[in-house]
Protein backbone atom coordinates (compact mmCIF):
# COMPACT_ATOMS: atom_id res chain seq x y z
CA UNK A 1 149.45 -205.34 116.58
CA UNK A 2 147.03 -205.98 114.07
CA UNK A 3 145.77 -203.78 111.81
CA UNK A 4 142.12 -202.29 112.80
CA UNK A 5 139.62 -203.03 110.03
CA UNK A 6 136.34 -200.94 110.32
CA UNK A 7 133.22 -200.82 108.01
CA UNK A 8 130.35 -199.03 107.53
CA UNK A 9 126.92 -200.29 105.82
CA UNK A 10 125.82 -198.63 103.60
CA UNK A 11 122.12 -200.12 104.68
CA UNK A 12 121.90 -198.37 107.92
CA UNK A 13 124.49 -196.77 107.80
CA UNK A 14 126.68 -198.03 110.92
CA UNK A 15 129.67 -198.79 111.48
CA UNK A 16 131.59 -202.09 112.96
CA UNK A 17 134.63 -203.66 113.30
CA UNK A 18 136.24 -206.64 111.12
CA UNK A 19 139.04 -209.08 111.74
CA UNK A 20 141.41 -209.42 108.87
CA UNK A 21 140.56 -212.58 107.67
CA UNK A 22 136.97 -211.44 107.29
CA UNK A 23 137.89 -209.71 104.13
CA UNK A 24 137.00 -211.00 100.74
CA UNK A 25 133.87 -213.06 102.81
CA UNK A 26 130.26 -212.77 102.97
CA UNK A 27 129.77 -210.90 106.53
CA UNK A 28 126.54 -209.60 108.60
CA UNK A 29 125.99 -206.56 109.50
CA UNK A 30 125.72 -206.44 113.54
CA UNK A 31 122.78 -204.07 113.25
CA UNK A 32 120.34 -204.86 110.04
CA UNK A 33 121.64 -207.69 109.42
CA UNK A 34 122.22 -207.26 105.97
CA UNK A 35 124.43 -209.85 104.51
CA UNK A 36 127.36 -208.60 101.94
CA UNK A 37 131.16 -209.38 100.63
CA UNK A 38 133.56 -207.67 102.05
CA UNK A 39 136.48 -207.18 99.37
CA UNK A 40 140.26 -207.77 99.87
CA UNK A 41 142.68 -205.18 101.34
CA UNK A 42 143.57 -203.53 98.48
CA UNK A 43 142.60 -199.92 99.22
CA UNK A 44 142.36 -197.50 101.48
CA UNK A 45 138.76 -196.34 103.19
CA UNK A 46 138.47 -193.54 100.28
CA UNK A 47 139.42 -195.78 97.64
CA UNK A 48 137.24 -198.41 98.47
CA UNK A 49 134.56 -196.21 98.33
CA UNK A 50 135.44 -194.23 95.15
CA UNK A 51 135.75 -197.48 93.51
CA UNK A 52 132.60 -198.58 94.23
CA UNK A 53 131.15 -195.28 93.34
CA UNK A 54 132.54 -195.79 89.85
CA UNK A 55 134.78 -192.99 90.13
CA UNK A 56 138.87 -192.90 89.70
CA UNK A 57 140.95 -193.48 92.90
CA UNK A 58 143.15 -191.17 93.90
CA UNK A 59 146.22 -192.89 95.06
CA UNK A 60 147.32 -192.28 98.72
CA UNK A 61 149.49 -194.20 100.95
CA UNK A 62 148.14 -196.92 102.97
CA UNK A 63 147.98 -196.30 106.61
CA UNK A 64 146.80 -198.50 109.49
CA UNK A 65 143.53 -197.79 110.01
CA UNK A 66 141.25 -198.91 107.13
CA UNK A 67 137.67 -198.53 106.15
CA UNK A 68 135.80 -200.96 104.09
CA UNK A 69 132.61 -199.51 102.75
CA UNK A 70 130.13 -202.14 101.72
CA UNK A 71 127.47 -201.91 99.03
CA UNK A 72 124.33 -201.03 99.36
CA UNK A 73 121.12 -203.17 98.47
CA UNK A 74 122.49 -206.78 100.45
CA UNK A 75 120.67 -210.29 100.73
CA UNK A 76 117.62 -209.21 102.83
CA UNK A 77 116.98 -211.05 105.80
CA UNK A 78 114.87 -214.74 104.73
CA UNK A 79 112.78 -214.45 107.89
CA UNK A 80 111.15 -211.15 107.15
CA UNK A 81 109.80 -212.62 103.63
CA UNK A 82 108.50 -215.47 105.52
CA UNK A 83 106.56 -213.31 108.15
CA UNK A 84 105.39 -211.13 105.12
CA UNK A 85 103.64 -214.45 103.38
CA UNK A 86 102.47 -215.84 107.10
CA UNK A 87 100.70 -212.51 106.97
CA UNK A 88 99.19 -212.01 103.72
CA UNK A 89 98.05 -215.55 103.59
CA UNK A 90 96.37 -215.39 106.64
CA UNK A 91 94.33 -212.09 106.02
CA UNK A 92 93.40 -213.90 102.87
CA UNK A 93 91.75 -216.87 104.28
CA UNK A 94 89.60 -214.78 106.68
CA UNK A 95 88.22 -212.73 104.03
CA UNK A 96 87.55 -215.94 102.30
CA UNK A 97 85.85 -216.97 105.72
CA UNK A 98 83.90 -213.43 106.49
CA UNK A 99 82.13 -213.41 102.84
CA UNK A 100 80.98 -217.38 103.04
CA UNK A 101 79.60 -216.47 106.66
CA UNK A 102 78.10 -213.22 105.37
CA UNK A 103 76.96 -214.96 102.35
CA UNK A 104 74.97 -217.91 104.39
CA UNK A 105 73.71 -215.92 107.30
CA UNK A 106 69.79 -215.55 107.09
CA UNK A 107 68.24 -211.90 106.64
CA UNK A 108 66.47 -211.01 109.66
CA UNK A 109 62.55 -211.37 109.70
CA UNK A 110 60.56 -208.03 111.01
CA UNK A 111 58.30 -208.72 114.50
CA UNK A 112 55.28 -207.62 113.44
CA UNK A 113 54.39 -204.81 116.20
CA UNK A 114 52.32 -205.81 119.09
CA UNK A 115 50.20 -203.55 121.51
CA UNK A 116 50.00 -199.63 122.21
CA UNK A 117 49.90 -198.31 125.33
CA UNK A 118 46.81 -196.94 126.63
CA UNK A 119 45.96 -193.29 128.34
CA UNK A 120 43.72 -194.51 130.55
CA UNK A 121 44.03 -194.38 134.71
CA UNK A 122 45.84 -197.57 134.35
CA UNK A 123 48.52 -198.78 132.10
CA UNK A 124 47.60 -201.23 129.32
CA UNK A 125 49.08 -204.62 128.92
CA UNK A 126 50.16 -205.88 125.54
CA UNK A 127 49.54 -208.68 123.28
CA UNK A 128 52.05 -209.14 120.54
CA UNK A 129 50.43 -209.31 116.63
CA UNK A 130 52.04 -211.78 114.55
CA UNK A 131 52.60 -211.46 110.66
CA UNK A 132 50.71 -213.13 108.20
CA UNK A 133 51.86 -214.86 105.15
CA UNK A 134 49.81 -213.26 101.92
CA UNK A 135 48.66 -210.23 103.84
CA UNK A 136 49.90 -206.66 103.13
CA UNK A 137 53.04 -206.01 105.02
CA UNK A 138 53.29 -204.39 108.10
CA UNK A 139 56.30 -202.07 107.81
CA UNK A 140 58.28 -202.67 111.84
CA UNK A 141 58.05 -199.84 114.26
CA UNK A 142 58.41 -199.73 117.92
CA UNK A 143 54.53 -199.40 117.47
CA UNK A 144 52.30 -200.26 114.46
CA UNK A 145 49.31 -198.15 115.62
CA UNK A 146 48.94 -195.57 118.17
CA UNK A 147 45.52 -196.07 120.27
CA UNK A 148 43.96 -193.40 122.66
CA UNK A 149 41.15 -194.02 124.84
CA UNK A 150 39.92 -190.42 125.24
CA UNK A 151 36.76 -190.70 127.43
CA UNK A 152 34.00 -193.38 128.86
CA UNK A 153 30.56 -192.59 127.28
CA UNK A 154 27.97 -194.08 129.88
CA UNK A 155 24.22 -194.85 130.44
CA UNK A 156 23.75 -195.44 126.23
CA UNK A 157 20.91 -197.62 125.33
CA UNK A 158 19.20 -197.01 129.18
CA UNK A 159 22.07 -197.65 130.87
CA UNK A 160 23.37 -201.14 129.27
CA UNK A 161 26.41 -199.59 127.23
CA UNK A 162 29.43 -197.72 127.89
CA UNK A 163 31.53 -196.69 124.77
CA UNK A 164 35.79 -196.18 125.32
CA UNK A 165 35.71 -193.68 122.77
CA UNK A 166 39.18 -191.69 120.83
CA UNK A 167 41.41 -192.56 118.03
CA UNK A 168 43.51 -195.17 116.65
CA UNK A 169 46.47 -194.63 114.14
CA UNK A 170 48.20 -196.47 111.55
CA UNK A 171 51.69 -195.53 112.40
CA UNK A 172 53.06 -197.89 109.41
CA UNK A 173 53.25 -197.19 105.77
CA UNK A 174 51.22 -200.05 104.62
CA UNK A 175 47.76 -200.93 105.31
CA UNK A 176 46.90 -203.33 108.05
CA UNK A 177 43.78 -204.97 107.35
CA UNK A 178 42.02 -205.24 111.13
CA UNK A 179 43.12 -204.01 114.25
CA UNK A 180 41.29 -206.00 117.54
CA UNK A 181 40.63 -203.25 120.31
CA UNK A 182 40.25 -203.97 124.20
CA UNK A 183 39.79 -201.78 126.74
CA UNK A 184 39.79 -202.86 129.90
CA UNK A 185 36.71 -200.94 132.36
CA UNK A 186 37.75 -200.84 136.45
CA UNK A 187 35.84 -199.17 139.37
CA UNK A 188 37.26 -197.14 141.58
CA UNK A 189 39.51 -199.83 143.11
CA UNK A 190 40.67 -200.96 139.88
CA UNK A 191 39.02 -204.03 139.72
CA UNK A 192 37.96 -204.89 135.92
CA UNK A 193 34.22 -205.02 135.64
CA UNK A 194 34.41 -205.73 131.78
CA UNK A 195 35.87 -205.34 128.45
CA UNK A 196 34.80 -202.68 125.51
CA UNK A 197 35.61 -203.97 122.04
CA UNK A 198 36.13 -202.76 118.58
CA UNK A 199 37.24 -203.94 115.55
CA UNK A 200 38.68 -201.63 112.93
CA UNK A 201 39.13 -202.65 109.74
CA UNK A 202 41.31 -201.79 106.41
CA UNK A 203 43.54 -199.20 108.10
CA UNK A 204 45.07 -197.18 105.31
CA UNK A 205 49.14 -196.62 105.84
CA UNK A 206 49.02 -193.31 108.29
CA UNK A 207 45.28 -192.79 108.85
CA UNK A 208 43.81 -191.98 111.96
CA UNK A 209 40.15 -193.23 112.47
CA UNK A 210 38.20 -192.17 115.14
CA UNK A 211 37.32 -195.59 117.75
CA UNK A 212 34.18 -196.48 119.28
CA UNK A 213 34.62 -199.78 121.81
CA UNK A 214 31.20 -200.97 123.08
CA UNK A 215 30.94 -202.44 126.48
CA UNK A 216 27.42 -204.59 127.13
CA UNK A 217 26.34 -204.66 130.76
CA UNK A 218 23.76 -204.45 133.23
CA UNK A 219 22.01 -201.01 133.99
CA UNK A 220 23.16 -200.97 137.97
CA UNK A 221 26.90 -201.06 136.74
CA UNK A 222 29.18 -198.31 136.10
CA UNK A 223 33.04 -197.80 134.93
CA UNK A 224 35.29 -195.44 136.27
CA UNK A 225 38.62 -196.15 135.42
CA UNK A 226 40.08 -197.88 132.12
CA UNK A 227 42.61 -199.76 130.34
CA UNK A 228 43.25 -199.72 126.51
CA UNK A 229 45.26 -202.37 124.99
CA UNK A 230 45.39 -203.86 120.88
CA UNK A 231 46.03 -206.69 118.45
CA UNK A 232 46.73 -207.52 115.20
CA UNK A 233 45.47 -210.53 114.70
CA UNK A 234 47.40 -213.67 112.50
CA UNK A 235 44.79 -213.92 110.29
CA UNK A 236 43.21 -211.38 109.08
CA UNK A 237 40.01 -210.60 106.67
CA UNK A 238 40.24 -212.79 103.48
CA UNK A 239 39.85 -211.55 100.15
CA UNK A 240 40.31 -207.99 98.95
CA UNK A 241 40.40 -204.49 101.44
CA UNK A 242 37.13 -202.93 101.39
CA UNK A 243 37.48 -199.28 100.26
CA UNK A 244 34.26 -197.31 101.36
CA UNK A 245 34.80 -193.98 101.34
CA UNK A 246 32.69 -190.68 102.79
CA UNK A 247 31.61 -187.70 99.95
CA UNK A 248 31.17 -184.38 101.44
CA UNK A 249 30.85 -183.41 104.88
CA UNK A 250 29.46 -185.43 107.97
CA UNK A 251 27.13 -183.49 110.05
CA UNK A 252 24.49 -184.91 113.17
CA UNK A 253 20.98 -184.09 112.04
CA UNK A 254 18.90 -183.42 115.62
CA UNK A 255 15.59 -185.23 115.21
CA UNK A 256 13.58 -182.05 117.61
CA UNK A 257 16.10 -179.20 118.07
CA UNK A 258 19.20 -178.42 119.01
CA UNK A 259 18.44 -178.65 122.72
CA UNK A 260 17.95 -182.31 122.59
CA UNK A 261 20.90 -185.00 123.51
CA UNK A 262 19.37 -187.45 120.26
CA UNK A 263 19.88 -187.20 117.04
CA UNK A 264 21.62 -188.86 113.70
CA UNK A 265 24.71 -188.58 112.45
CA UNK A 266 24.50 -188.99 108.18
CA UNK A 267 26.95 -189.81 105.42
CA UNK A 268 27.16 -190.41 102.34
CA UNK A 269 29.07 -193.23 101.69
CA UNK A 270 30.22 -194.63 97.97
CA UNK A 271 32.09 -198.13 97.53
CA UNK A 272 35.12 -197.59 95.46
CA UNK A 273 36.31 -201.21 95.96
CA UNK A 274 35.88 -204.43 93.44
CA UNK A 275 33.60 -206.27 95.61
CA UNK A 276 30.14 -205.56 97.53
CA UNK A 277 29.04 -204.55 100.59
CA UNK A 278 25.99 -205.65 102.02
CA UNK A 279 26.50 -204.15 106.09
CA UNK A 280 28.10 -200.72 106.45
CA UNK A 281 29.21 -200.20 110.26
CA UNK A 282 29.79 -196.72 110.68
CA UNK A 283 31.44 -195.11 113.72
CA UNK A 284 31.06 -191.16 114.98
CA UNK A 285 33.03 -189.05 117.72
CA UNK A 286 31.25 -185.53 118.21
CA UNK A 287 33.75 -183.18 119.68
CA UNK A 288 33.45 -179.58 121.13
CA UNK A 289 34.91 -176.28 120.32
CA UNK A 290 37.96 -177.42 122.26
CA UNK A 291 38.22 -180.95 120.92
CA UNK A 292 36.83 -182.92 124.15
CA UNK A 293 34.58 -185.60 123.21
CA UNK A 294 31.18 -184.77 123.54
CA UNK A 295 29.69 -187.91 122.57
CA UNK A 296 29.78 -190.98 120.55
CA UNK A 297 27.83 -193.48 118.21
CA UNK A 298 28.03 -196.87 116.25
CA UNK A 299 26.01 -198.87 114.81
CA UNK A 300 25.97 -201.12 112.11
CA UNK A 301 23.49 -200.08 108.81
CA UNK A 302 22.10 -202.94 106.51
CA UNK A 303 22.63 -201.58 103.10
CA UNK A 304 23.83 -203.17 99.44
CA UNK A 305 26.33 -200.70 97.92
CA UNK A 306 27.88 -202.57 94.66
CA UNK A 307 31.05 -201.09 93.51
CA UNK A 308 31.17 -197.59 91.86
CA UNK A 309 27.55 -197.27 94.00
CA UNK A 310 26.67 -195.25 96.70
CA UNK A 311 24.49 -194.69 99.42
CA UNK A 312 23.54 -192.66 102.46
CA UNK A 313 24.20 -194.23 105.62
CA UNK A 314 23.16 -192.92 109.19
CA UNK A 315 23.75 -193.30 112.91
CA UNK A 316 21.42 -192.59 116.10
CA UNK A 317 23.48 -190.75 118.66
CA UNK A 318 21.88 -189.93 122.49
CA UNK A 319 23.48 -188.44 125.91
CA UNK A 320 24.87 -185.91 123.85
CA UNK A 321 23.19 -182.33 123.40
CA UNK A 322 23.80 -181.20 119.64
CA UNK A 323 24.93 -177.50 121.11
CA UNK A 324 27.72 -179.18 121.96
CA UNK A 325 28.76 -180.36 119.18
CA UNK A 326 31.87 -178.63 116.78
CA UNK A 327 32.98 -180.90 114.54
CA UNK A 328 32.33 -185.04 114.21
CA UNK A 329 34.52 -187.51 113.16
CA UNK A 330 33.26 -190.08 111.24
CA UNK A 331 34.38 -193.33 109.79
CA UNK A 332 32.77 -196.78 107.93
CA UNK A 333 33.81 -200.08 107.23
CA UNK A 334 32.66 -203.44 105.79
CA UNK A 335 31.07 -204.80 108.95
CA UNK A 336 31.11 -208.90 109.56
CA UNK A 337 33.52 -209.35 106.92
């Protein structure tokens, strides 16, 4: 029978079997597939190995069973490079592809923010703003101002106006120069008998300005219900923001007592932009001790205040009794400009 030749790699370390005229030929190993020589039948399993080893044989007699050990560090398997550079070449070529996409995709453009909801019995409606090339950017936020409709102010001016009075806020942190205001006035069945308007002006990043919308009508007709709503309109004021700004403390001034519901609210107002103003519209919410409103005013003042001037500016108030009143909120603007 003939002789049994066994090996072991010294790869993975497992053994097989080899015929005998495998020996002094390139062989596989079964398992990793590594590829080495396997040398002549010369030596016995321990020889073989101390002789590879670079150490001295020790000289024993042959026997029948044999081990050839084979080296370590074979021909590594061609396939496995070849996946290796598939690989790497094809992670380069889609970085390559991500940074020209990346590189040619546009930057996003903000929506400039549309319409706040109002308070009112009825939900408001909205009408997107739209940016403006050259204006002062409106920073994007789910809402660009925050309006409240507080209260309806009826039977001003014998009956023929109704003011939607409460505040408006810049939400943004850059100005936005005008700010169209709506509201909506239903009766009782929520049909819409009219609209109240305002227009503020030059609203500094985070200020909150006290609103005034005037609703013209006939003397029979009466709101009950309403519906706030806002826009920022695509083109706003041209030229320069007006900065007109209020010294000291804003106070109503009853013409005949304190009992009365008429009076004035006054102001004194200095212009501490570049360019003149020739109509001051000024706007006041009187509030009670537990910040209701009480009443409301606005009215628009013919006065010339050049820059660095300034002048004292009042408003006519009525329906409103000046007990009442705790504090007033006032604010002025440019007005037709």
């Amino acid at each position: 029978m003939a002789d049994v030749f066994r090996a072991q790699c010294k790869v993975c370390g497992k053994e097989f079997k080899l015929r005998p005229n495998q020996l002094g030929r390139e062989v596989r190993c079964p398992h990793c597939k590594t590829i080495c020589k396997i040398l002549p039948q010369t030596e016995t399993a321990r020889e073989a190995a101390e002789a590879l080893r670079g150490e001295v044989p020790e000289h024993r007699p042959v026997t029948a069973h044999r081990q050839v050990v084979m080296p370590r560090g074979g021909v590594r398997h061609r396939s496995v490079a070849v996946v290796w550079v598939v690989l790497i070449g094809v992670v380069a070529i889609g970085l390559v592809v991500l940074l020209v996409v990346m590189a040619r995709r546009p930057q996003p453009t903000a929506p400039t923010p549309g319409t706040a909801p109002g308070n009112g019995a009825v939900g408001a409606a909205g009408t997107p703003g739209t940016a403006t090339p050259g204006a002062p950017a409106v920073v994007p936020t789910p809402e660009a101002v925050n309006l409240e409709i507080e209260k309806l102010v009826q039977g001003i001016q014998n009956g023929t106006r109704t003011y939607a009075v409460g505040t408006i806020t810049n939400q943004t942190n850059a100005m936005i120069r005008e700010v169209e205001v709506k509201v909506g006035i239903l009766d009782d069945q929520e049909k819409e008998l009219g609209r109240a308007e305002a227009r503020v002006r030059d609203l500094k990043p985070g200020e909150k300005a006290p609103v005034v919308a005037v609703w013209e009508h006939d003397p029979a007709v009466r709101g009950a219900k309403y519906m706030p709503n806002y826009d920022i309109p695509a083109s706003p004021p041209a030229g320069p923001p007006h900065d007109l700004v209020i010294e000291g403390e804003a106070w109503p001034l009853p013409d005949s007592g304190g009992w009365q519901d008429v009076g004035r609210v006054t102001v004194h107002v200095i212009n501490r932009g570049v360019t003149a103003v020739n109509a001051v519209e000024m706007t006041a919410v009187m509030r009670g001790a537990d910040g209701s409103v009480v009443g409301a005013a606005r009215d628009v003042v013919m006065a010339t205040i050049m820059p660095g001037k300034a002048e004292e500016i009042a408003v006519r108030y009525e329906r409103c009794a000046e007990r009442l009143i705790a504090s007033v909120q006032v604010r002025v603007q440019a007005a037709g400009q």
